[in-house]
PDB file of N, CA and C in Angstrom:
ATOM      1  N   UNK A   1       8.379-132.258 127.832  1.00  0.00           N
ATOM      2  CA  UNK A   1       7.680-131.101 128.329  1.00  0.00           C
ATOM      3  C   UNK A   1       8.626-130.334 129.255  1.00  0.00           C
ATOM      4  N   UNK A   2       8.564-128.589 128.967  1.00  0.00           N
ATOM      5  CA  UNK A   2       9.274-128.476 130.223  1.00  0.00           C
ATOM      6  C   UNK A   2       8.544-127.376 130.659  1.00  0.00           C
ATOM      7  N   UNK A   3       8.335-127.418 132.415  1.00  0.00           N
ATOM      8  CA  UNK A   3       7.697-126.906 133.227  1.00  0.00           C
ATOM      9  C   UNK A   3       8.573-125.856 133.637  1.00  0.00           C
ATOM     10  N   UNK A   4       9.829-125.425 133.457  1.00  0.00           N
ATOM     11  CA  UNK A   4      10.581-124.160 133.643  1.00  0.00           C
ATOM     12  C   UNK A   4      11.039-124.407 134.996  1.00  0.00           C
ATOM     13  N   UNK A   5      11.202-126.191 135.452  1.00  0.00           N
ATOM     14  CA  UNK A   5      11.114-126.225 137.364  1.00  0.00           C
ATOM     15  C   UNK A   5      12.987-126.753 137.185  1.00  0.00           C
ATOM     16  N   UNK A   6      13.380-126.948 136.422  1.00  0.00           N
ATOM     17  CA  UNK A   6      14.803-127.804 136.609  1.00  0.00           C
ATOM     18  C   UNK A   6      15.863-126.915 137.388  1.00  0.00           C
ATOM     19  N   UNK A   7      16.294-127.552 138.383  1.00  0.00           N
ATOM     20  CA  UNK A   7      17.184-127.234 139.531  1.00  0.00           C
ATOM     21  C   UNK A   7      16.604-127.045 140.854  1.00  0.00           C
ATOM     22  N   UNK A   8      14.886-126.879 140.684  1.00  0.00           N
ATOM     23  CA  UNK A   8      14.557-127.308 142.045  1.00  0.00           C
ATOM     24  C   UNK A   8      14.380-128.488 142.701  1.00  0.00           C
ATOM     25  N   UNK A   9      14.826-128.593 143.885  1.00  0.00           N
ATOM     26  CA  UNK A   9      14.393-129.757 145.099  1.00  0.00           C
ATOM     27  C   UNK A   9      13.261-129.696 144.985  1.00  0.00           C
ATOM     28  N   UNK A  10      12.765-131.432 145.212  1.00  0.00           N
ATOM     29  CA  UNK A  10      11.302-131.784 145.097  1.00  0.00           C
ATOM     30  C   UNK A  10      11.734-132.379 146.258  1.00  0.00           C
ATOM     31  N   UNK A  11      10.875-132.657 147.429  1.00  0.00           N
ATOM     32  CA  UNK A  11      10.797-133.832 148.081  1.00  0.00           C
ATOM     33  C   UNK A  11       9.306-134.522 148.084  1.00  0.00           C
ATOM     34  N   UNK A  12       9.502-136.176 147.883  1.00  0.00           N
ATOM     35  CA  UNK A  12       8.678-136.552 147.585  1.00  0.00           C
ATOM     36  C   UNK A  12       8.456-138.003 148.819  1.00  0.00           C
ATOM     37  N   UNK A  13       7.031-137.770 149.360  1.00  0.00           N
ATOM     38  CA  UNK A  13       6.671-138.768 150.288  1.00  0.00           C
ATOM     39  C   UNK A  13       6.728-140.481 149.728  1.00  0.00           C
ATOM     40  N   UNK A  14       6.189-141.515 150.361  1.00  0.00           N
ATOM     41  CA  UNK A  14       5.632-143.037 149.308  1.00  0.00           C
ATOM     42  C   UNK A  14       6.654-142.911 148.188  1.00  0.00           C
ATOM     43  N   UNK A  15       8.284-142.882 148.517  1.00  0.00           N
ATOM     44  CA  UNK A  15       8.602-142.701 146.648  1.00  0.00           C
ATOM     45  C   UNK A  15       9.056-144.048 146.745  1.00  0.00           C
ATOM     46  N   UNK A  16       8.885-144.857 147.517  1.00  0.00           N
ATOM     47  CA  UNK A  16       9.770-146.428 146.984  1.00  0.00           C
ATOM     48  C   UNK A  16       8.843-147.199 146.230  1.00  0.00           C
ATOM     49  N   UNK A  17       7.679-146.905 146.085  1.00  0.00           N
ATOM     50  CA  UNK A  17       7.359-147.527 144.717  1.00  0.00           C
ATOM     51  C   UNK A  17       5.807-146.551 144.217  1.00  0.00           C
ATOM     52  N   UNK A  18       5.463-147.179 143.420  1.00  0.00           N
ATOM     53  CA  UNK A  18       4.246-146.930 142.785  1.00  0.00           C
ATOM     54  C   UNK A  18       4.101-145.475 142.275  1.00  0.00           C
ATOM     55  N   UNK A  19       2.833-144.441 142.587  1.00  0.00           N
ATOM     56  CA  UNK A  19       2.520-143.327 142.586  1.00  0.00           C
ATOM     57  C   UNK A  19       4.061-142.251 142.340  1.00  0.00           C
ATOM     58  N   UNK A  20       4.605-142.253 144.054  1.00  0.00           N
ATOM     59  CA  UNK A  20       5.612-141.814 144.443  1.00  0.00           C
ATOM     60  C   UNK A  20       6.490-141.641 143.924  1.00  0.00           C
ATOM     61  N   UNK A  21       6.811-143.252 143.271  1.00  0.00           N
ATOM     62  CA  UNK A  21       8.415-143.139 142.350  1.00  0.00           C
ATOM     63  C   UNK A  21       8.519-142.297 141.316  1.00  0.00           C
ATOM     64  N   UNK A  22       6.552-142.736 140.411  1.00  0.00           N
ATOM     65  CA  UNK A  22       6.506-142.192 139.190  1.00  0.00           C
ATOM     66  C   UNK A  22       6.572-140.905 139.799  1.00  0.00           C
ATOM     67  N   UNK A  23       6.175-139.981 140.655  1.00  0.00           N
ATOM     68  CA  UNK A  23       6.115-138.273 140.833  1.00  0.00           C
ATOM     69  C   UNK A  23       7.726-138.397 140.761  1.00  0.00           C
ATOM     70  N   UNK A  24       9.029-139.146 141.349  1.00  0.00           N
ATOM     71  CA  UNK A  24      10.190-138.583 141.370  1.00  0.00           C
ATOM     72  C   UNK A  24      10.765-138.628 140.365  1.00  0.00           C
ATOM     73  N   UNK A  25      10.021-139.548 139.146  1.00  0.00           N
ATOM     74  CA  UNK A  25      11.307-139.849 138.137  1.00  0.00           C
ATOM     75  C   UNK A  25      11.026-139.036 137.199  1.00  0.00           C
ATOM     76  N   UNK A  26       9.071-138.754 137.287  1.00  0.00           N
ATOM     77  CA  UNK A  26       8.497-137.407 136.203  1.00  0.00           C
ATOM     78  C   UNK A  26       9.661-135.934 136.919  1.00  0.00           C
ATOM     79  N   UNK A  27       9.745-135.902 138.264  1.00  0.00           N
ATOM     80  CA  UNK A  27      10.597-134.222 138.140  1.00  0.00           C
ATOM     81  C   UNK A  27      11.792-134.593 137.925  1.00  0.00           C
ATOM     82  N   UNK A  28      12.423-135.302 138.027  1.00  0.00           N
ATOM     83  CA  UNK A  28      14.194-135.788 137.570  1.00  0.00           C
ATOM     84  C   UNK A  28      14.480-135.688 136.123  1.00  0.00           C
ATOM     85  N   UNK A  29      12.877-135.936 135.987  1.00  0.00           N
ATOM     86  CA  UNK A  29      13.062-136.007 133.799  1.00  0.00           C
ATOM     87  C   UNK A  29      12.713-134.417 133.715  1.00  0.00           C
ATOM     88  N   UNK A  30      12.501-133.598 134.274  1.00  0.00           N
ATOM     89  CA  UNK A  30      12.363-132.051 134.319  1.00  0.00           C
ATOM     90  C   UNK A  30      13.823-131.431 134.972  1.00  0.00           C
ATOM     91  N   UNK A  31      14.641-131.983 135.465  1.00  0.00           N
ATOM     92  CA  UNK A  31      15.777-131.348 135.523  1.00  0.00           C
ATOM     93  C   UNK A  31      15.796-131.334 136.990  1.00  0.00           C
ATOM     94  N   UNK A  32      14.539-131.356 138.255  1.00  0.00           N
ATOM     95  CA  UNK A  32      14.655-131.378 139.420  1.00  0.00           C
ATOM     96  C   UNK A  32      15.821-132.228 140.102  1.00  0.00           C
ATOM     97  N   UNK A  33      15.961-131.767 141.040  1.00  0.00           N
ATOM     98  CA  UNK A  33      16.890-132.612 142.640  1.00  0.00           C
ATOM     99  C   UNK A  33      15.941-133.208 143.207  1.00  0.00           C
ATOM    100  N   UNK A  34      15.925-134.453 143.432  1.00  0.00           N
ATOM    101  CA  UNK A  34      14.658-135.212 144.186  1.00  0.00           C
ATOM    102  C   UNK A  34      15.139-135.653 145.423  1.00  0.00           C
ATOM    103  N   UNK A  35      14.336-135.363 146.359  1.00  0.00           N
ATOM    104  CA  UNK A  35      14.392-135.791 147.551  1.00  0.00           C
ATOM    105  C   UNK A  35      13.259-136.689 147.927  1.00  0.00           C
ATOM    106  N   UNK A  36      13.559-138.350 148.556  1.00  0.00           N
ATOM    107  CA  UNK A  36      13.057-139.166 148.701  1.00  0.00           C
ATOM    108  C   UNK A  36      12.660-139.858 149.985  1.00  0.00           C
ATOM    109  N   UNK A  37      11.757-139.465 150.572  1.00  0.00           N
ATOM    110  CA  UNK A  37      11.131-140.377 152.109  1.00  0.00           C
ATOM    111  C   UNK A  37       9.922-141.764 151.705  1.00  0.00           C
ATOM    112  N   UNK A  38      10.837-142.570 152.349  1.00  0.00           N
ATOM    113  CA  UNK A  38       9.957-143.810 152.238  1.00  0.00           C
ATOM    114  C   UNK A  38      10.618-144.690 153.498  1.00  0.00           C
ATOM    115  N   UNK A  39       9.458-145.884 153.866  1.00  0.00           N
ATOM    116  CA  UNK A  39      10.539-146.708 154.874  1.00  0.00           C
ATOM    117  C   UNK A  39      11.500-147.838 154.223  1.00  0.00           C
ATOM    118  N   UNK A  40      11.426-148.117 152.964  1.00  0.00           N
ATOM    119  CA  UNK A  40      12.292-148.749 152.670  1.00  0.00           C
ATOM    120  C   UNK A  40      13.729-148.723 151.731  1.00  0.00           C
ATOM    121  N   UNK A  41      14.845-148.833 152.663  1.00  0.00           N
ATOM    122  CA  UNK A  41      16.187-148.010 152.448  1.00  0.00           C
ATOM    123  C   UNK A  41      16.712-148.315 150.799  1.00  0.00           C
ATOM    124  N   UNK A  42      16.335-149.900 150.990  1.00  0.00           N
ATOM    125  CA  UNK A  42      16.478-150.301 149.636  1.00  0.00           C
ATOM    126  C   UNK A  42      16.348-150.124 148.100  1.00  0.00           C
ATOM    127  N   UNK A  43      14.807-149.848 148.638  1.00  0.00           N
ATOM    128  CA  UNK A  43      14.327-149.539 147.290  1.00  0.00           C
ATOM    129  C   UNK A  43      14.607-148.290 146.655  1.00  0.00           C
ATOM    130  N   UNK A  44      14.708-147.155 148.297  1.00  0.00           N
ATOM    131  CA  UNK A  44      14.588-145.592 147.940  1.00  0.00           C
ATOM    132  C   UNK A  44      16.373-145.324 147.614  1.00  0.00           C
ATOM    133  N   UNK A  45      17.362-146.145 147.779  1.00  0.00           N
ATOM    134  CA  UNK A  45      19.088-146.311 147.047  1.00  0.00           C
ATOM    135  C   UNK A  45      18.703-146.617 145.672  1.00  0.00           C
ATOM    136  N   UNK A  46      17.743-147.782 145.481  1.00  0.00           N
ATOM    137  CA  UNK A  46      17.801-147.790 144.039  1.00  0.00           C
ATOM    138  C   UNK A  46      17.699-147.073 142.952  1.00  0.00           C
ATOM    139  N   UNK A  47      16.096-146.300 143.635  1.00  0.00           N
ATOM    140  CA  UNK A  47      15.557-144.958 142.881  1.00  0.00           C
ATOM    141  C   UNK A  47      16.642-143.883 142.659  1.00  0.00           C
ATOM    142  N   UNK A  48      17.349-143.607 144.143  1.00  0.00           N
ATOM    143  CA  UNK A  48      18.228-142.229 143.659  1.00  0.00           C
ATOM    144  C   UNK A  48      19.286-142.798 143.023  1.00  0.00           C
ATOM    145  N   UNK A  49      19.867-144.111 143.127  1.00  0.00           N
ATOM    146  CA  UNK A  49      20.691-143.931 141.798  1.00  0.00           C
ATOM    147  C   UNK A  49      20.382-144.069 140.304  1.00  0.00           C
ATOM    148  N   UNK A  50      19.012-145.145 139.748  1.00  0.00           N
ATOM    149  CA  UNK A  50      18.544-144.825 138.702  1.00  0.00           C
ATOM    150  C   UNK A  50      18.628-143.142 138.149  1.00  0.00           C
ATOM    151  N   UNK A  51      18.174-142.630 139.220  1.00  0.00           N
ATOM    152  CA  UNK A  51      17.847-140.730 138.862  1.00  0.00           C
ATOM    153  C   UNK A  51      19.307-139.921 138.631  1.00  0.00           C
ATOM    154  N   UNK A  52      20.366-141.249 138.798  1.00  0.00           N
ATOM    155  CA  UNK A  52      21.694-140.422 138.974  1.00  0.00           C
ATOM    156  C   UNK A  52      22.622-140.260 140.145  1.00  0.00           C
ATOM    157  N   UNK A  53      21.979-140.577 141.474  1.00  0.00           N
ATOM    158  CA  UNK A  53      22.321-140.659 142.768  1.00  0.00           C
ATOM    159  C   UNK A  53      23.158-139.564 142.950  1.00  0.00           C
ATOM    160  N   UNK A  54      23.393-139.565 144.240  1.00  0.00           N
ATOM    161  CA  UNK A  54      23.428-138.604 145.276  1.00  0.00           C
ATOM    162  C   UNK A  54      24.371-137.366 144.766  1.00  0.00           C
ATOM    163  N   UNK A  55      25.348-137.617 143.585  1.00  0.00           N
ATOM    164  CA  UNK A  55      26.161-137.540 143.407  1.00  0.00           C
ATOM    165  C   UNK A  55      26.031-135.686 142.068  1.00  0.00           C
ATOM    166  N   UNK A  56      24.589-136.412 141.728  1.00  0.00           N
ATOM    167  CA  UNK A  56      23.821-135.311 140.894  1.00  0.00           C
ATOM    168  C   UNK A  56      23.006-134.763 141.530  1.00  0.00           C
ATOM    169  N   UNK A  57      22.760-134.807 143.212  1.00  0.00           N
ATOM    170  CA  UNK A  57      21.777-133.541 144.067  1.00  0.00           C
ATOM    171  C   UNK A  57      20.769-134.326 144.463  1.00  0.00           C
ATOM    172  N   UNK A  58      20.151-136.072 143.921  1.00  0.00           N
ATOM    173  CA  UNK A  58      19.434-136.407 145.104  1.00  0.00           C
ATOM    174  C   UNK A  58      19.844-137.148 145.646  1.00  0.00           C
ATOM    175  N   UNK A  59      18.728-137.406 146.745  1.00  0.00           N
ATOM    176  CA  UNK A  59      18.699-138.069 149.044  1.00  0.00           C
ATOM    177  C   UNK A  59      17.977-138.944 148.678  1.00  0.00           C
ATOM    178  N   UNK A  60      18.076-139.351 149.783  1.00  0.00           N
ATOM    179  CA  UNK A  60      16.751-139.782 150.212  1.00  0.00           C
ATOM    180  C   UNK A  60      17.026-140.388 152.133  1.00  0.00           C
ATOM    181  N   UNK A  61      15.548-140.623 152.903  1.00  0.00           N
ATOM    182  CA  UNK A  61      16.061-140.775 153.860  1.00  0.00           C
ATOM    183  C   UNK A  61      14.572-141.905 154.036  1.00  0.00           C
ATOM    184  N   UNK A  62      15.626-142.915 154.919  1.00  0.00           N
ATOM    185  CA  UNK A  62      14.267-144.199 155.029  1.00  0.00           C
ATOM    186  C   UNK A  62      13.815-143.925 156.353  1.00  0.00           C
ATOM    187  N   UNK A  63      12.677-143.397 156.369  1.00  0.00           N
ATOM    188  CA  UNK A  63      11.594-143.174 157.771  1.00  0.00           C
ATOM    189  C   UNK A  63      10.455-143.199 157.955  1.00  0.00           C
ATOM    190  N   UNK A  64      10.155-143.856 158.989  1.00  0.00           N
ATOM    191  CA  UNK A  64       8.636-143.809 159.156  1.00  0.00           C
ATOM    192  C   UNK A  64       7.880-142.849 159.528  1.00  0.00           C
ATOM    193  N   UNK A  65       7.345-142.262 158.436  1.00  0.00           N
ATOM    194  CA  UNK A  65       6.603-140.840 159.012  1.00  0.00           C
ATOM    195  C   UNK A  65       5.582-141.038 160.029  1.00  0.00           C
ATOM    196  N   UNK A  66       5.370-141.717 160.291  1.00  0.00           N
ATOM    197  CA  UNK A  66       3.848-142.240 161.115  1.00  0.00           C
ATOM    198  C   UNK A  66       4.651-142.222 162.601  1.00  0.00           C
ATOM    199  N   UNK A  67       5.945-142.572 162.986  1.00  0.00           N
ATOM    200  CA  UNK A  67       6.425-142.608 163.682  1.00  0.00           C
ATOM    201  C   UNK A  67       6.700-141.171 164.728  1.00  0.00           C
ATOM    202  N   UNK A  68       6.588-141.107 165.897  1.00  0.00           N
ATOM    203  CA  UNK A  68       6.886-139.853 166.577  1.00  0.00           C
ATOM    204  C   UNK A  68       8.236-139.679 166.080  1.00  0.00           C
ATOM    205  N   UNK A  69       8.361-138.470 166.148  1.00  0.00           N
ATOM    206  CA  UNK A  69       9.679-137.803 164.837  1.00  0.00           C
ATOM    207  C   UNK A  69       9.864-138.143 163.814  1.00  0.00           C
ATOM    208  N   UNK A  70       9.299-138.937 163.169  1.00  0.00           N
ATOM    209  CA  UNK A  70       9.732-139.048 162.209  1.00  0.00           C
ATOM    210  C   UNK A  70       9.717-138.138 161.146  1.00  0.00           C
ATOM    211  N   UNK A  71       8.684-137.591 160.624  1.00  0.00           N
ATOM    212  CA  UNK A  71       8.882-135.946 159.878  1.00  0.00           C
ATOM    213  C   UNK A  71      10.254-135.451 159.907  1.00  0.00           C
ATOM    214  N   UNK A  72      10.337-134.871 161.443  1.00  0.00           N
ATOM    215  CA  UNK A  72      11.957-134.532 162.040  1.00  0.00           C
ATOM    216  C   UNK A  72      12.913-135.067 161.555  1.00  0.00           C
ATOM    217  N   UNK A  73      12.924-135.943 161.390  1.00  0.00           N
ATOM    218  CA  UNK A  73      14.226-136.950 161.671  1.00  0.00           C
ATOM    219  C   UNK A  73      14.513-136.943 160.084  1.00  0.00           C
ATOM    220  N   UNK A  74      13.318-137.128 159.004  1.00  0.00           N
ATOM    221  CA  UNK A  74      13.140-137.162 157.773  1.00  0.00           C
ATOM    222  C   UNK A  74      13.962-135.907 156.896  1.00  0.00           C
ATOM    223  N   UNK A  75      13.638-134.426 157.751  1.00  0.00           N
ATOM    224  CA  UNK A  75      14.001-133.331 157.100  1.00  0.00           C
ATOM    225  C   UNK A  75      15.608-132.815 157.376  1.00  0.00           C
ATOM    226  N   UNK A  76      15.773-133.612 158.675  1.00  0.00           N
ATOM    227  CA  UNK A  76      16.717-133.342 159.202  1.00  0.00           C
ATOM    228  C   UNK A  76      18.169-133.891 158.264  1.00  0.00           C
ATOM    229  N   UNK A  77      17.781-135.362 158.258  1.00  0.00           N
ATOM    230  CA  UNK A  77      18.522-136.724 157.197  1.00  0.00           C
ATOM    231  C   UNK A  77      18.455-135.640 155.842  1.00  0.00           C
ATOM    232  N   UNK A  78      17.328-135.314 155.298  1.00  0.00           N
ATOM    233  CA  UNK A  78      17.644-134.987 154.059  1.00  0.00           C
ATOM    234  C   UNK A  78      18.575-133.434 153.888  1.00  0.00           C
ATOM    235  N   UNK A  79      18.356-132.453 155.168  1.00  0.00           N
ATOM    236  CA  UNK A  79      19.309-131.621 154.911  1.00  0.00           C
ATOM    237  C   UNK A  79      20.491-131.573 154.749  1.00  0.00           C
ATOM    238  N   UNK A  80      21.486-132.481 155.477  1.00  0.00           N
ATOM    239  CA  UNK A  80      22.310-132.936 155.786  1.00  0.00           C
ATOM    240  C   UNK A  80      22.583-133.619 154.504  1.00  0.00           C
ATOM    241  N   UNK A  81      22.072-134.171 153.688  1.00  0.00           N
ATOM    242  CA  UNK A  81      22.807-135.220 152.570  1.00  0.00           C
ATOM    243  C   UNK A  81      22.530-134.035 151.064  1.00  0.00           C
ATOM    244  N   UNK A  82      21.556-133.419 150.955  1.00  0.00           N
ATOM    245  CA  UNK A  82      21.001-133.021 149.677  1.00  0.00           C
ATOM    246  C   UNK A  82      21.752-131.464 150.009  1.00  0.00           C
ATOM    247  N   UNK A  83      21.783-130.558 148.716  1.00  0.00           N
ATOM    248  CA  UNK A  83      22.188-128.808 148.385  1.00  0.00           C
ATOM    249  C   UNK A  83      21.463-128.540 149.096  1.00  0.00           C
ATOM    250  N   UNK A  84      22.394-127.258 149.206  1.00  0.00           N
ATOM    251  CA  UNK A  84      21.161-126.536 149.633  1.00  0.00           C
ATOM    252  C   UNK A  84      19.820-126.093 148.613  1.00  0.00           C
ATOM    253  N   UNK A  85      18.841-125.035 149.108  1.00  0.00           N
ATOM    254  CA  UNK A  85      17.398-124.742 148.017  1.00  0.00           C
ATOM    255  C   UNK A  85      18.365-124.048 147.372  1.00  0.00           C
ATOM    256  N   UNK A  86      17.487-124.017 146.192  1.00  0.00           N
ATOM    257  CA  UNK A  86      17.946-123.458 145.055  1.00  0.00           C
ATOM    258  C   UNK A  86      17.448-122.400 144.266  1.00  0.00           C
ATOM    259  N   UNK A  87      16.482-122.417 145.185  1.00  0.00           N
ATOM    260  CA  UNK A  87      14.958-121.255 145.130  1.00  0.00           C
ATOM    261  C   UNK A  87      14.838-120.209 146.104  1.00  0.00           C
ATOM    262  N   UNK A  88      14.462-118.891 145.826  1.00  0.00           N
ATOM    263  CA  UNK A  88      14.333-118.216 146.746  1.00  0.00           C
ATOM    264  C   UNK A  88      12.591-118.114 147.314  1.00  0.00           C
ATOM    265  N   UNK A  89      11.658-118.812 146.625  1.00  0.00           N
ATOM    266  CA  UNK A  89      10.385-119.219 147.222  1.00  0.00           C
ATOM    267  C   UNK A  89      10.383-120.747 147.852  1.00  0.00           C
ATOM    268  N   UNK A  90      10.240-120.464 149.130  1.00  0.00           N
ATOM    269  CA  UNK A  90      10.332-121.931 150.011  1.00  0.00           C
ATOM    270  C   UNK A  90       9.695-121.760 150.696  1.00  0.00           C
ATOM    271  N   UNK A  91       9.030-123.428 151.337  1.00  0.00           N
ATOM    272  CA  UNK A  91       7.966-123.460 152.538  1.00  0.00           C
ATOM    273  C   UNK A  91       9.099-123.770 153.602  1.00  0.00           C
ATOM    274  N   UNK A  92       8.241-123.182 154.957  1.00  0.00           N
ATOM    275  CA  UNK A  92       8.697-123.466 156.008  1.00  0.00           C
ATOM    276  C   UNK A  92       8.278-125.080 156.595  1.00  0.00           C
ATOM    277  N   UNK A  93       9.123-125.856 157.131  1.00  0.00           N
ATOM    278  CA  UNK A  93       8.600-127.102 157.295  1.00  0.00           C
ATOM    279  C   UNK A  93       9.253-127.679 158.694  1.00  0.00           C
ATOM    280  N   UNK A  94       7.906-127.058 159.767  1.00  0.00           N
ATOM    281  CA  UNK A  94       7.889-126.562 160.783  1.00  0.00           C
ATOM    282  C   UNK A  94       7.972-128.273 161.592  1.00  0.00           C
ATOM    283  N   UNK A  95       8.616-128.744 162.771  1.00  0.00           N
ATOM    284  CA  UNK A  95       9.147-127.705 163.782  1.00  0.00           C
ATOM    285  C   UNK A  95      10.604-127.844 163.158  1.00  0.00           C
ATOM    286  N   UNK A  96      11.069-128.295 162.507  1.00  0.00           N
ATOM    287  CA  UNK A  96      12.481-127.936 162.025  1.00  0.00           C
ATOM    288  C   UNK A  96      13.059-127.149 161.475  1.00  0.00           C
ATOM    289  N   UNK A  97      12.017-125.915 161.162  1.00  0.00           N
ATOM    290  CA  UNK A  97      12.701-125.187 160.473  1.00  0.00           C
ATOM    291  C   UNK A  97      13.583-124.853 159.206  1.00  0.00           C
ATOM    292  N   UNK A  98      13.901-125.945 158.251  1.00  0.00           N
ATOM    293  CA  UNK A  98      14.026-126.392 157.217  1.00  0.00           C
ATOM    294  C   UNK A  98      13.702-125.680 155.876  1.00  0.00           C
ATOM    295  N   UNK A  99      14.397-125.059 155.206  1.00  0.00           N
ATOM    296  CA  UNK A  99      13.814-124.655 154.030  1.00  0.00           C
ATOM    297  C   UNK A  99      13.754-125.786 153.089  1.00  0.00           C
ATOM    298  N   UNK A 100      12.361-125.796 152.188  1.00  0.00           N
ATOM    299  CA  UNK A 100      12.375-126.987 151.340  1.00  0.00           C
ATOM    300  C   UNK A 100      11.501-125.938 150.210  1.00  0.00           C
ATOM    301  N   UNK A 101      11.920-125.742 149.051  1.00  0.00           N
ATOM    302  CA  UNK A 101      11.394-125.315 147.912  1.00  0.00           C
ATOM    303  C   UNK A 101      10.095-125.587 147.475  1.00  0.00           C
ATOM    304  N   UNK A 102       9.539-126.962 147.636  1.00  0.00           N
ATOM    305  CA  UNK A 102       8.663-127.664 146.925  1.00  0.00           C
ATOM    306  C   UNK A 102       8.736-128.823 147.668  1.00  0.00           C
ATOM    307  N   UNK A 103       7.463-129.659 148.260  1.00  0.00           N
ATOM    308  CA  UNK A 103       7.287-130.131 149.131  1.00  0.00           C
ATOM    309  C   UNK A 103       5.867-131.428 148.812  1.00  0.00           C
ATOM    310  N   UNK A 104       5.933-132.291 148.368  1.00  0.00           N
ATOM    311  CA  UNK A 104       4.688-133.240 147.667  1.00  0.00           C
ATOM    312  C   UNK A 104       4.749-134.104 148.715  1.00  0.00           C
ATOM    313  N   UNK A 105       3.652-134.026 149.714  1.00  0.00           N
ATOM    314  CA  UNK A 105       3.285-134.811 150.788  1.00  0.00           C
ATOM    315  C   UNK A 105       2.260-136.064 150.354  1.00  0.00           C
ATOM    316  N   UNK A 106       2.537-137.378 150.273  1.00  0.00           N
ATOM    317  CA  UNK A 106       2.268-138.421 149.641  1.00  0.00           C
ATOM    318  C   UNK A 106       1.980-139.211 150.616  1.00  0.00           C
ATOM    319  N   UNK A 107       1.826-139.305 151.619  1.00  0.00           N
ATOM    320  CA  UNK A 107       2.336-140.125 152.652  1.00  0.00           C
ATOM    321  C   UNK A 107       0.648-141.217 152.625  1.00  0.00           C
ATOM    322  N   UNK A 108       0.610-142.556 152.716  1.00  0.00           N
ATOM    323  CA  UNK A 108      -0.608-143.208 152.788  1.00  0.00           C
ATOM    324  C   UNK A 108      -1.050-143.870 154.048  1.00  0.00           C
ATOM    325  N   UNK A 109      -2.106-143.844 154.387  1.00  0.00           N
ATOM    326  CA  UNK A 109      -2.333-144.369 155.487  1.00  0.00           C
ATOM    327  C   UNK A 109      -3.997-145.141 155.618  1.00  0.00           C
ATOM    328  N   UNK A 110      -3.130-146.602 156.281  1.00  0.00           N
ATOM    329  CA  UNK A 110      -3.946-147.815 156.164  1.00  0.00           C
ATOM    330  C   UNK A 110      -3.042-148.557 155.221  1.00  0.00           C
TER     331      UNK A 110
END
């Protein structure tokens, strides 16, 4: 299938397993750059290199969003490692200021 999305950044919340992974590996198979927040470093290295790693445009950054800064710290890590957007429609992803194209907030709690 193609959704006409390949070359945009996705970032995707929960991607070290389950739900999450499947949302990163469905836009990677669309041509997307995936960007990956989860707390575990391990799993979320594995994913971006299955997808091709870092090397083909995706991150990922291991943080606890639940954590004070962590959001921050999350957008910050991924600017720094991932392209820039690739899109000229982007959300603002406030307080950092951050352009992020496309933005799938996953995050679970409990």
């Amino acid at each position: 299938m193609d959704l006409g999305i390949s070359g945009r950044r996705v970032t995707i919340t929960g991607a070290s397993q389950g739900i999450g992974e499947a949302i990163a590996i469905a836009f990677a198979d669309e041509g997307c750059k995936i960007s990956v927040i989860a707390r575990r470093e391990e799993k979320l290295k594995e994913l971006v290199e299955r997808l091709g790693g870092e090397s083909a445009g995706h991150a990922y950054s291991a943080v606890d969003l639940m954590e004070d800064g962590g959001p921050t710290r999350a957008v910050e890590e991924l600017s720094e490692k991932s392209a820039k957007p690739t899109s000229s429609s982007t959300m603002w992803a406030a307080p950092c200021r951050s352009k992020i194209p496309c933005l799938l907030w996953k995050t679970g709690f409990g």
